[in-house]
PDB file of N, CA and C in Angstrom:
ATOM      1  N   UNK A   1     103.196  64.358  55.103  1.00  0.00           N
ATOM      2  CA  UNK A   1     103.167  63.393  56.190  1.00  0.00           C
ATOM      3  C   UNK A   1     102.298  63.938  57.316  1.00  0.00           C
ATOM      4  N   UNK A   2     101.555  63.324  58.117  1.00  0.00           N
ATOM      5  CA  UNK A   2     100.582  63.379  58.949  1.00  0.00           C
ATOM      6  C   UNK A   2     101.368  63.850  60.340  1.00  0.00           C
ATOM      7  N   UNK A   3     100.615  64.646  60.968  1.00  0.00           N
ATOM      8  CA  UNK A   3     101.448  65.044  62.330  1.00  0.00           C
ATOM      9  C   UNK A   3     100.934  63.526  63.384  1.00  0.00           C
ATOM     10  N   UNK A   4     102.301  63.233  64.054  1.00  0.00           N
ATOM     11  CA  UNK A   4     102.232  62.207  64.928  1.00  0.00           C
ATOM     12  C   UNK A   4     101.526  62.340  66.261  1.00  0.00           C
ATOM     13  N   UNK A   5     100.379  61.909  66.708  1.00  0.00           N
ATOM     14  CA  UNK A   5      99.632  62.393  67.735  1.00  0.00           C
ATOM     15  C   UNK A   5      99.595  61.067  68.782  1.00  0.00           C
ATOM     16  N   UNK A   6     100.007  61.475  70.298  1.00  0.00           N
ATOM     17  CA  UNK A   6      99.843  60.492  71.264  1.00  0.00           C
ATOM     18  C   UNK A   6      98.538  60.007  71.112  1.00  0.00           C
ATOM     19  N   UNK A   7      98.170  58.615  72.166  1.00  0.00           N
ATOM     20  CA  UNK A   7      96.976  58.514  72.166  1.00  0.00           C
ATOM     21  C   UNK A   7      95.935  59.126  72.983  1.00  0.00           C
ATOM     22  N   UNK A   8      95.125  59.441  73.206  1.00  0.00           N
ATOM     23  CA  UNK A   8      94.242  60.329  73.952  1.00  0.00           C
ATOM     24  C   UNK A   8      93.408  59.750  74.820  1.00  0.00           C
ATOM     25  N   UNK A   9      92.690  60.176  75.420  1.00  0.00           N
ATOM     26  CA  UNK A   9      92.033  60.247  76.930  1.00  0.00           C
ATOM     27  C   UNK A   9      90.774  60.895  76.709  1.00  0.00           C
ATOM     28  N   UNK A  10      89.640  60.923  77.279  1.00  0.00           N
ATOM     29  CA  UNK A  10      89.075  61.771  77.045  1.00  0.00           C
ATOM     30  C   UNK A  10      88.487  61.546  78.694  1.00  0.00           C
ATOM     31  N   UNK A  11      88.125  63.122  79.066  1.00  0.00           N
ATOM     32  CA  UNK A  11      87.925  63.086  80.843  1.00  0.00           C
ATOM     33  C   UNK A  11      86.977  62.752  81.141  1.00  0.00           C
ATOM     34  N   UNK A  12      86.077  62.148  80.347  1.00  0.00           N
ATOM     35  CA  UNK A  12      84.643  60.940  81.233  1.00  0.00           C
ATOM     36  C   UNK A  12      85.549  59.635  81.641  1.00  0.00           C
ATOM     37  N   UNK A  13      86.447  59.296  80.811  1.00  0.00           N
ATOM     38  CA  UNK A  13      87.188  58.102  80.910  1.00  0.00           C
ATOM     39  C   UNK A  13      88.292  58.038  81.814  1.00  0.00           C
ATOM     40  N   UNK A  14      88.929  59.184  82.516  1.00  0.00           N
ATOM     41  CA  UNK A  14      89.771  59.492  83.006  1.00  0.00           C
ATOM     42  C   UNK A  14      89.547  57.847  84.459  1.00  0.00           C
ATOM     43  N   UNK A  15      90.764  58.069  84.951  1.00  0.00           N
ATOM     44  CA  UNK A  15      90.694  56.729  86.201  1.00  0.00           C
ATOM     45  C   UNK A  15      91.653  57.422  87.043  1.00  0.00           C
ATOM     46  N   UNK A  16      92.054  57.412  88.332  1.00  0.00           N
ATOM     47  CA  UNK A  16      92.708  57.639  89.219  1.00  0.00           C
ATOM     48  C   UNK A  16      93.845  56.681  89.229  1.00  0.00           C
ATOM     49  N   UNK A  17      94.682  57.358  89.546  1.00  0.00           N
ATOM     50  CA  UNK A  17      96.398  56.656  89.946  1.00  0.00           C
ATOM     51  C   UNK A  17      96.678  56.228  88.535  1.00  0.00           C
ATOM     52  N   UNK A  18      96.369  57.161  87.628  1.00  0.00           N
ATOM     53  CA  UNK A  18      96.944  56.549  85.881  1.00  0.00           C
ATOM     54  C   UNK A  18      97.577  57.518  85.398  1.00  0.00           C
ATOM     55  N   UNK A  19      97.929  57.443  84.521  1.00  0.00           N
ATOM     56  CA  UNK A  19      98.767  58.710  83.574  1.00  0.00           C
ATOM     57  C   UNK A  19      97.563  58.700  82.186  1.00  0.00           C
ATOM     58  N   UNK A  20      97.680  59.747  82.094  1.00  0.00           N
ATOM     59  CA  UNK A  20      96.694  59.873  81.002  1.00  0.00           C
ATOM     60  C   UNK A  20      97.232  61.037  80.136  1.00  0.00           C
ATOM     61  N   UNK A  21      96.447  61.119  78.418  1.00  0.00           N
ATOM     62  CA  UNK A  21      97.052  62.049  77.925  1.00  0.00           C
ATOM     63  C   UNK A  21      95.671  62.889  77.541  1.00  0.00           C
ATOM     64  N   UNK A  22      95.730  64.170  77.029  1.00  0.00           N
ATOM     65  CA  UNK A  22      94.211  64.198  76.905  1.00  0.00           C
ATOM     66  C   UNK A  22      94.163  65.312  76.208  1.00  0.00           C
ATOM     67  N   UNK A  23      93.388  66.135  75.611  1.00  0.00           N
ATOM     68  CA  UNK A  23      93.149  67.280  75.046  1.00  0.00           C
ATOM     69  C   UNK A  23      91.958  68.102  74.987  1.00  0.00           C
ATOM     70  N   UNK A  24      91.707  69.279  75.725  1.00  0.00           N
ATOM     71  CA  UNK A  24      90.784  69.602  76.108  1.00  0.00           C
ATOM     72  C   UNK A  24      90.612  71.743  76.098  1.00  0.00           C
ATOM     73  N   UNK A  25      89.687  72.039  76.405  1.00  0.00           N
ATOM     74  CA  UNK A  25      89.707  73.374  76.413  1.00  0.00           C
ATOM     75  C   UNK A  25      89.566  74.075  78.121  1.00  0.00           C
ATOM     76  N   UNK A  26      90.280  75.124  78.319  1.00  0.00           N
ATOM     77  CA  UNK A  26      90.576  75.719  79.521  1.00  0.00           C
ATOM     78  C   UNK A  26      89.172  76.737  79.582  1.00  0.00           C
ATOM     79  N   UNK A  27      87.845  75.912  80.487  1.00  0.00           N
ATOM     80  CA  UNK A  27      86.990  76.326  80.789  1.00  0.00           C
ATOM     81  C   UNK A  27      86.948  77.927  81.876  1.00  0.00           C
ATOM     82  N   UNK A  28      87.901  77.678  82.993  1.00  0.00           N
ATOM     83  CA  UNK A  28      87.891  78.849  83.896  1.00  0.00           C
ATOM     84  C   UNK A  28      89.569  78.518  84.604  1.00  0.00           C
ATOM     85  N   UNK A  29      89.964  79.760  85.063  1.00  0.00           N
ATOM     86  CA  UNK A  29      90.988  79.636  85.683  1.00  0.00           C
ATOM     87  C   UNK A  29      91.212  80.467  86.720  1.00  0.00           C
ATOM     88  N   UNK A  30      91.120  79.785  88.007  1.00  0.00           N
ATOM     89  CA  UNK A  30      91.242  80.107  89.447  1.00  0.00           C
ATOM     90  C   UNK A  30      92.727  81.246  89.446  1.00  0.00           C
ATOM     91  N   UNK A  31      92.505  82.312  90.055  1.00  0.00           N
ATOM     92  CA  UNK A  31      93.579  83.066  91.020  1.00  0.00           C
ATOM     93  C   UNK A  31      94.826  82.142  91.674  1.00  0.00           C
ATOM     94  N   UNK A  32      95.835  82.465  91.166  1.00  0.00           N
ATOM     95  CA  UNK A  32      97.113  81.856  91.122  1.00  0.00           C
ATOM     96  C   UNK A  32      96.956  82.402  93.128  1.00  0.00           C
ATOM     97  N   UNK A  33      97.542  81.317  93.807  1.00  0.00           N
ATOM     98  CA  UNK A  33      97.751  81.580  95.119  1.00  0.00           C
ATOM     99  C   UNK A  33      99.143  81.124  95.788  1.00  0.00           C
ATOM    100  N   UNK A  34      99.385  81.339  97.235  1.00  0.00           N
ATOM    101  CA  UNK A  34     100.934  80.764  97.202  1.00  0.00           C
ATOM    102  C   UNK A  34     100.840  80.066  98.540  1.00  0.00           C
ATOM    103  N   UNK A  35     101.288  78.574  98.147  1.00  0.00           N
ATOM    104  CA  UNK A  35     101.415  77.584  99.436  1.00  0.00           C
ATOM    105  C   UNK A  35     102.144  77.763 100.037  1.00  0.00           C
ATOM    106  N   UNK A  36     102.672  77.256 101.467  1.00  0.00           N
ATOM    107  CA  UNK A  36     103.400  76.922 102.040  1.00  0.00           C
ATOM    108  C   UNK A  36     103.744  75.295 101.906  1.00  0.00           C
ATOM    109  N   UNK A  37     104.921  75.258 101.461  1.00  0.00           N
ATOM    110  CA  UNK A  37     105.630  73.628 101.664  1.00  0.00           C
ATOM    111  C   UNK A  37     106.425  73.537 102.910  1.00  0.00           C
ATOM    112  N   UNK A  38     106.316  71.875 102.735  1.00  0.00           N
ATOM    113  CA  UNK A  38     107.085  71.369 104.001  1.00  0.00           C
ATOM    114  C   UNK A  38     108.782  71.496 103.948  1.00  0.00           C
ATOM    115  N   UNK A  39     109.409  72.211 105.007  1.00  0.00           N
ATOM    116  CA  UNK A  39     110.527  72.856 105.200  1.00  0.00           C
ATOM    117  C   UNK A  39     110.348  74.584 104.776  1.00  0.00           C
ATOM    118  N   UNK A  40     109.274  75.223 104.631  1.00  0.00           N
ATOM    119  CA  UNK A  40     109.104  76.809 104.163  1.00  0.00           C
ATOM    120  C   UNK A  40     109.327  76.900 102.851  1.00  0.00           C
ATOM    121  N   UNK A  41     109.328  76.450 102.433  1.00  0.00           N
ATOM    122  CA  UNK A  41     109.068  77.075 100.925  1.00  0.00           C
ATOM    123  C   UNK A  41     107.750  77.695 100.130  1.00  0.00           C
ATOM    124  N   UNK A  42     107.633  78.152  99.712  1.00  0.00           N
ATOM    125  CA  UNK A  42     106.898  78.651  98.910  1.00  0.00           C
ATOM    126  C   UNK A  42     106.509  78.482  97.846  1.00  0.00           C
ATOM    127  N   UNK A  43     105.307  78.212  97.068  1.00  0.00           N
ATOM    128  CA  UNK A  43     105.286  77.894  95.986  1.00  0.00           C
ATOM    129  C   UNK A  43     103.767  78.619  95.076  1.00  0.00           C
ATOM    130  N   UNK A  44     103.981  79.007  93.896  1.00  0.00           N
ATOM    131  CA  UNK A  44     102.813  79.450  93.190  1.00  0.00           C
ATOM    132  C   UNK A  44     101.897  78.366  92.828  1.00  0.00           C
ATOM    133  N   UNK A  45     100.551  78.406  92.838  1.00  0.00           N
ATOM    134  CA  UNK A  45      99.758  76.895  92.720  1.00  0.00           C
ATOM    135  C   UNK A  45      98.506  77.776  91.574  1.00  0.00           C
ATOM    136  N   UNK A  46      97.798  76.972  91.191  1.00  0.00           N
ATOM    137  CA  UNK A  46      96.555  77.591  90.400  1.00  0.00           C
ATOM    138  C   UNK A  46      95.889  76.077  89.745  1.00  0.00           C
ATOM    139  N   UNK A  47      94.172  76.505  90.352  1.00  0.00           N
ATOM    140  CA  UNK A  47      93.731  75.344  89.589  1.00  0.00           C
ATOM    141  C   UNK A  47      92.634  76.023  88.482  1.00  0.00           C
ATOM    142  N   UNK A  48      92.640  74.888  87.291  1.00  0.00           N
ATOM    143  CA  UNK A  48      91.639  75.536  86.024  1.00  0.00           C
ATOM    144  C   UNK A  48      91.521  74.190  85.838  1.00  0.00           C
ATOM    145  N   UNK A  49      90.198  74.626  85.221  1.00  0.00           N
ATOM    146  CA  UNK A  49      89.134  73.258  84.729  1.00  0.00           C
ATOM    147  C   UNK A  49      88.979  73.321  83.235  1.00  0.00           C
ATOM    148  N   UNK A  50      89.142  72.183  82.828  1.00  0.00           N
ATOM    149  CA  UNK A  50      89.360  71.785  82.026  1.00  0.00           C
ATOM    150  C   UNK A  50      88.438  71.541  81.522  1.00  0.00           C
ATOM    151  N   UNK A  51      87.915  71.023  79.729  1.00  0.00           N
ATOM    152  CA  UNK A  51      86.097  70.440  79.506  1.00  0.00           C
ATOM    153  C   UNK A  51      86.599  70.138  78.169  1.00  0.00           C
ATOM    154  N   UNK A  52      86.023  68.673  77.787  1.00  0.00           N
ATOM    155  CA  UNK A  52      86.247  68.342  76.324  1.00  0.00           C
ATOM    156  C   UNK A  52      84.691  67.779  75.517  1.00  0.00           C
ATOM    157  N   UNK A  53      84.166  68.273  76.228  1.00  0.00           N
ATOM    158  CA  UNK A  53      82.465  67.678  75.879  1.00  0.00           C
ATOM    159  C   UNK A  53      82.316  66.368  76.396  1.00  0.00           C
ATOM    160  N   UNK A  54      82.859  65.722  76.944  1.00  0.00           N
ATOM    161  CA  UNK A  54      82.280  64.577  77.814  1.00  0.00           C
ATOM    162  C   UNK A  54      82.373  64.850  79.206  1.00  0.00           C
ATOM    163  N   UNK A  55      83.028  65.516  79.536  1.00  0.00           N
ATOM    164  CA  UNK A  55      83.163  66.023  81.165  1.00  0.00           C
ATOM    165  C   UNK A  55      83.987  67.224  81.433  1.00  0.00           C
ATOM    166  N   UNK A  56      84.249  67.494  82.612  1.00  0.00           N
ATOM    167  CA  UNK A  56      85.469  68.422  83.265  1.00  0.00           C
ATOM    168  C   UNK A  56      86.373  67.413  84.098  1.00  0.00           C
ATOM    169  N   UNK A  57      87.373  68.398  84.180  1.00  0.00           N
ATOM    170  CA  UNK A  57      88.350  68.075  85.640  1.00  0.00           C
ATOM    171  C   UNK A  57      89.014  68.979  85.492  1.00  0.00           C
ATOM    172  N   UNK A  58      89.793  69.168  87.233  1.00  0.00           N
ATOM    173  CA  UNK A  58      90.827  70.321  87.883  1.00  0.00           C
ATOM    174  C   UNK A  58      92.173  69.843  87.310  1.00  0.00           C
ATOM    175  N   UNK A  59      93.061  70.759  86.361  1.00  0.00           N
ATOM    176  CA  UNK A  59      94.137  70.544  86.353  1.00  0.00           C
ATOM    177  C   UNK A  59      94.613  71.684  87.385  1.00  0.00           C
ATOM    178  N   UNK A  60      95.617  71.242  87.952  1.00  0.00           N
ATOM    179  CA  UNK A  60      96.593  72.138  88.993  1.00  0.00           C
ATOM    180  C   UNK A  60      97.905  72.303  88.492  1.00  0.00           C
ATOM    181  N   UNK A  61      98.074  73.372  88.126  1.00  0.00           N
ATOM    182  CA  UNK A  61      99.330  74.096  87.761  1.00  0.00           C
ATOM    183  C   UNK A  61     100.137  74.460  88.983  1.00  0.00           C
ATOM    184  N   UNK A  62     101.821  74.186  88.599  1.00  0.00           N
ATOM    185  CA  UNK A  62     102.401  74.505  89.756  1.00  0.00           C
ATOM    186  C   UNK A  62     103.633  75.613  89.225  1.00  0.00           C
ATOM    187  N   UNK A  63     104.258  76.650  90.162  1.00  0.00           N
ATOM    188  CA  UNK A  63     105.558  77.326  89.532  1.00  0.00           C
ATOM    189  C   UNK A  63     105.166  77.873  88.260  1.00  0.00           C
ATOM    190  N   UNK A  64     106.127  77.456  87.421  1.00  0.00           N
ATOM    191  CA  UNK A  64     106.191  79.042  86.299  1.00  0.00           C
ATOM    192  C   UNK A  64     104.974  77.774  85.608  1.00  0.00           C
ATOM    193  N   UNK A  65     104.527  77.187  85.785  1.00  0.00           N
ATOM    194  CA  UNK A  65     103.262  76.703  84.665  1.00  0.00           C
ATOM    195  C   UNK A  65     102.177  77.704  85.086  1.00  0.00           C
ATOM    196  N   UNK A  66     102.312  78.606  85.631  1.00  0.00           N
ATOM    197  CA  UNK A  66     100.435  78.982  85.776  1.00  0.00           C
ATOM    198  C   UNK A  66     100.677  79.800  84.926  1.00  0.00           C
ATOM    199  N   UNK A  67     102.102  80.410  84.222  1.00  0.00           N
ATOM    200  CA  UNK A  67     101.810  81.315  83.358  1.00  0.00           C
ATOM    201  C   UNK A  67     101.701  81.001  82.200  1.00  0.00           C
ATOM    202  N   UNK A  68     101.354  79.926  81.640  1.00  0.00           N
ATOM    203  CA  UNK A  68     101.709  79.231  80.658  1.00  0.00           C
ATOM    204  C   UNK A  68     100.531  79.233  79.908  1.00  0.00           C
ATOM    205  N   UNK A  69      99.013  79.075  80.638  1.00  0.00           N
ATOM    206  CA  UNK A  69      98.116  79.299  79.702  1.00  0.00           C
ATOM    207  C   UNK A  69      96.918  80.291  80.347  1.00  0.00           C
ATOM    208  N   UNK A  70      95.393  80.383  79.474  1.00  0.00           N
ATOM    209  CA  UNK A  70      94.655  81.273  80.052  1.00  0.00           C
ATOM    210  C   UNK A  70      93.074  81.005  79.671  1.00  0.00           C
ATOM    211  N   UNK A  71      91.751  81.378  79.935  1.00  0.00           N
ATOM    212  CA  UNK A  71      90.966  80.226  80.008  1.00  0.00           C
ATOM    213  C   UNK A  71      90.354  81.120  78.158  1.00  0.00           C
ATOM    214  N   UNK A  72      89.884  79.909  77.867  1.00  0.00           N
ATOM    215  CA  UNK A  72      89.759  79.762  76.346  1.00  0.00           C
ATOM    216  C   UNK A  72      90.823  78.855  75.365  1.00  0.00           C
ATOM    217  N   UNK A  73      92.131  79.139  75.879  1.00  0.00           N
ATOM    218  CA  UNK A  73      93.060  78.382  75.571  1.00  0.00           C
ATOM    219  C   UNK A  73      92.531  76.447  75.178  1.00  0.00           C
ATOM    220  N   UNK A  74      93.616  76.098  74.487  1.00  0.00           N
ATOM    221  CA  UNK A  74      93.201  74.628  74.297  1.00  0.00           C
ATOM    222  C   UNK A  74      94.111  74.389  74.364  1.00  0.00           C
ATOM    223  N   UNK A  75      94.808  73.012  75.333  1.00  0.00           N
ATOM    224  CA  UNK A  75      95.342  72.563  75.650  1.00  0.00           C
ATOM    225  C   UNK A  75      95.590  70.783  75.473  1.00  0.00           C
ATOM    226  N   UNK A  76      97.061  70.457  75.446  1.00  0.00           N
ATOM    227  CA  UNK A  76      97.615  69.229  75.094  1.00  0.00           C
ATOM    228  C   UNK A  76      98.516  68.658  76.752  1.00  0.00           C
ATOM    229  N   UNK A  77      97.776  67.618  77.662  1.00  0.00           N
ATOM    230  CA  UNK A  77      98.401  67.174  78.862  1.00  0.00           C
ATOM    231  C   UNK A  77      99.274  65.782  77.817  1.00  0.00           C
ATOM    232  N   UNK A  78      99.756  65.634  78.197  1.00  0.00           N
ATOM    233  CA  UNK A  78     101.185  64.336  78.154  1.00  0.00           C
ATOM    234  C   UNK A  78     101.206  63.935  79.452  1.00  0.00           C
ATOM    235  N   UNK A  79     100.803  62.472  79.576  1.00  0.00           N
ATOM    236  CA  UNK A  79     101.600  61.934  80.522  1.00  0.00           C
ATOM    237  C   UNK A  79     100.694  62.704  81.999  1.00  0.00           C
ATOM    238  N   UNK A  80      99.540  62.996  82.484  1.00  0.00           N
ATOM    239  CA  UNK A  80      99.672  63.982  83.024  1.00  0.00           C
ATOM    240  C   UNK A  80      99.176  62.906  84.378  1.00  0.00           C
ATOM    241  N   UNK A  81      99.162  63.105  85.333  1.00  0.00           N
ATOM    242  CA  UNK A  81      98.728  61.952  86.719  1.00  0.00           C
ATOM    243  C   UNK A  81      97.288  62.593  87.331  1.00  0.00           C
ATOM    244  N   UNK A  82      96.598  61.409  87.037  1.00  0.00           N
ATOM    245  CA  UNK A  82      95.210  61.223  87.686  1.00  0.00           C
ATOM    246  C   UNK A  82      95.065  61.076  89.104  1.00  0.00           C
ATOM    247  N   UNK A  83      94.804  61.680  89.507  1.00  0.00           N
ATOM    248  CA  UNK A  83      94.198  61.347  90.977  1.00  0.00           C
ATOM    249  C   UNK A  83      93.327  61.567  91.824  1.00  0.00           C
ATOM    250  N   UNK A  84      92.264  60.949  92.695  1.00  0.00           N
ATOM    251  CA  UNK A  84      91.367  61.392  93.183  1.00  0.00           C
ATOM    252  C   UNK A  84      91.337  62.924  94.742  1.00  0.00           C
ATOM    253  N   UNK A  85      90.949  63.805  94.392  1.00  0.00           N
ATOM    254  CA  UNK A  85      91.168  64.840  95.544  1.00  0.00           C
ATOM    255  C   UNK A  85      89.866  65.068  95.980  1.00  0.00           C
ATOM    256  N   UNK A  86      89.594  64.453  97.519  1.00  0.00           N
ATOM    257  CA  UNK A  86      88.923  64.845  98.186  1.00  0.00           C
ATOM    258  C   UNK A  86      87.023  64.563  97.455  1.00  0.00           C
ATOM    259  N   UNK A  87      86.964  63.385  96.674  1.00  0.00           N
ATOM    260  CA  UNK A  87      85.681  62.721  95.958  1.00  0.00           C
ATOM    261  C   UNK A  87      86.111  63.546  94.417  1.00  0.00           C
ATOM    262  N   UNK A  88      87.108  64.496  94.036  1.00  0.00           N
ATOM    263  CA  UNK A  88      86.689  64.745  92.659  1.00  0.00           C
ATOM    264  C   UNK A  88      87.825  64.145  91.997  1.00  0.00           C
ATOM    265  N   UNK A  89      88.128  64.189  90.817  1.00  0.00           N
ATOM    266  CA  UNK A  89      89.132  63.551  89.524  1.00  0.00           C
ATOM    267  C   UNK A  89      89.982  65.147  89.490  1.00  0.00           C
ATOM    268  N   UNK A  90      91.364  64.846  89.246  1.00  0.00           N
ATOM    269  CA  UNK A  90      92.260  65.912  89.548  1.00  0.00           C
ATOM    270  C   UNK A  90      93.058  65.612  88.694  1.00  0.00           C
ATOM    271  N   UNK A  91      93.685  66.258  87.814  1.00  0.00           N
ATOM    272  CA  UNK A  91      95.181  66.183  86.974  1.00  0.00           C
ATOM    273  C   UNK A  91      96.124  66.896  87.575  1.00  0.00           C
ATOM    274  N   UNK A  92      97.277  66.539  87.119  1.00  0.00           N
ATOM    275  CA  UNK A  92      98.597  67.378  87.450  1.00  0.00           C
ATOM    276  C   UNK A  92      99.988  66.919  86.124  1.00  0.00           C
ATOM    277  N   UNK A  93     100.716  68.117  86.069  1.00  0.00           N
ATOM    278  CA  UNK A  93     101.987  67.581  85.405  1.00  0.00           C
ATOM    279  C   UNK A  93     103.019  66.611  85.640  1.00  0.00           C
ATOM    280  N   UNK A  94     102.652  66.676  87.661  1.00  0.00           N
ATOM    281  CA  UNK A  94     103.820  65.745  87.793  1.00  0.00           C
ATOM    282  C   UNK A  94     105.326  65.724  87.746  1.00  0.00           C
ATOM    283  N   UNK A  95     106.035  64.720  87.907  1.00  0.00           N
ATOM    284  CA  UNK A  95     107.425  64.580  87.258  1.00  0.00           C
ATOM    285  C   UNK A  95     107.498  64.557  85.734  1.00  0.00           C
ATOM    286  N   UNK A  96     106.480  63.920  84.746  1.00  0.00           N
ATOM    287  CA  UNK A  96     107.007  63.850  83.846  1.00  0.00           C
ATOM    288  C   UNK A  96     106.137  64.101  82.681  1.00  0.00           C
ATOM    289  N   UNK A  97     104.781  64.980  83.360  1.00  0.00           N
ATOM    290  CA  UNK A  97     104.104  65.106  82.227  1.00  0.00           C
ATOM    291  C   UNK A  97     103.939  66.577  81.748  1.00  0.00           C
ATOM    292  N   UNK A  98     103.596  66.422  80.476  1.00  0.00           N
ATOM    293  CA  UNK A  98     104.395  67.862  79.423  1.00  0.00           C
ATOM    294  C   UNK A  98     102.689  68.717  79.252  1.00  0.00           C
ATOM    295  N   UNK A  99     103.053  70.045  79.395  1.00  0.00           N
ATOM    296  CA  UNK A  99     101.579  70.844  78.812  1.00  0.00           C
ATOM    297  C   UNK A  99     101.856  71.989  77.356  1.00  0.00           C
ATOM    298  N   UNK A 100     100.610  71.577  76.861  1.00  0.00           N
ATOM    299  CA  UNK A 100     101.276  72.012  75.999  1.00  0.00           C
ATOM    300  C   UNK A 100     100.063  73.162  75.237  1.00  0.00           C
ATOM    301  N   UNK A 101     100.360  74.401  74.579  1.00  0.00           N
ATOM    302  CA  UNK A 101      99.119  75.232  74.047  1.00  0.00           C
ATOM    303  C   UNK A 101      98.819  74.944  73.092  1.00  0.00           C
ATOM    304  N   UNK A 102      97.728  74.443  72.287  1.00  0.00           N
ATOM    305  CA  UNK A 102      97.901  74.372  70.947  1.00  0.00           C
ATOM    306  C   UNK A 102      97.190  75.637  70.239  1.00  0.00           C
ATOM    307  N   UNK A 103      97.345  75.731  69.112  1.00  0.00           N
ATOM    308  CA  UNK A 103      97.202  76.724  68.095  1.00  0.00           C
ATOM    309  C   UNK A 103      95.632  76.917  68.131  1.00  0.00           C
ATOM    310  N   UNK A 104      95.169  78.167  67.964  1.00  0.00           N
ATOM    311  CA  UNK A 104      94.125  78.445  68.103  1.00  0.00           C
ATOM    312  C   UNK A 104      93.601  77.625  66.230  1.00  0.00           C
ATOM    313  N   UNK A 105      92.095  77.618  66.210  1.00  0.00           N
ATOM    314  CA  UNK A 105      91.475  76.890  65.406  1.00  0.00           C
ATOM    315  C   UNK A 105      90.716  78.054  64.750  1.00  0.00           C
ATOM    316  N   UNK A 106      91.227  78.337  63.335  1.00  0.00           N
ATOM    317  CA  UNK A 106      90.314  79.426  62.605  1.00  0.00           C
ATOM    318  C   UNK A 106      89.414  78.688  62.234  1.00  0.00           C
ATOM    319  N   UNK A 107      88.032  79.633  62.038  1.00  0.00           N
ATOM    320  CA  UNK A 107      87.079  79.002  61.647  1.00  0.00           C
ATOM    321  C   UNK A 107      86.161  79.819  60.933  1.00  0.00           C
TER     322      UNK A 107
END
């Protein structure tokens, strides 16, 4: 039986204020840094760019996700929220979207 695969996205096509799913390779990954939130909190942030041969975009990792992957990695977003930051196309996990590593590809 065939593995069940969401439908996909690809980041030329990406749109703002959508959920999208997408699959792509972890081009570079920025120095994990630490915000300040509203009421003091603290939080670990990190952005890495993403590239699937039609384009890039910034996914932003938040909390224990920055340890989750590393650049070369290939990656599976679910669900992940589009949005425009400051003129560029931006992903994030969000409330409800899943990241996921997939298996490296022998070749």
């Amino acid at each position: 039986m065939r593995e069940s695969r969401p439908p996909s996205t690809y980041i030329t096509d990406l749109r703002p204020n959508r959920v999208a799913t997408l699959e792509a390779s972890v081009e570079e990954v920025e120095p994990v840094r630490e915000v300040l939130l509203e009421g003091g909190a603290r939080r670990r942030v990190q952005n890495v760019r993403l590239g699937d041969g039609t384009g890039e975009v910034q996914l932003v990792l938040w909390g224990e996700e920055v340890d989750r992957i590393r650049k070369g990695d290939r990656v599976r977003i679910r669900d992940g929220w589009v949005k425009d930051y400051k003129g560029r196309l931006q992903i994030s996990l969000g409330r409800t979207g899943r990241l996921e590593v997939l298996p490296a590809v022998s070749g």
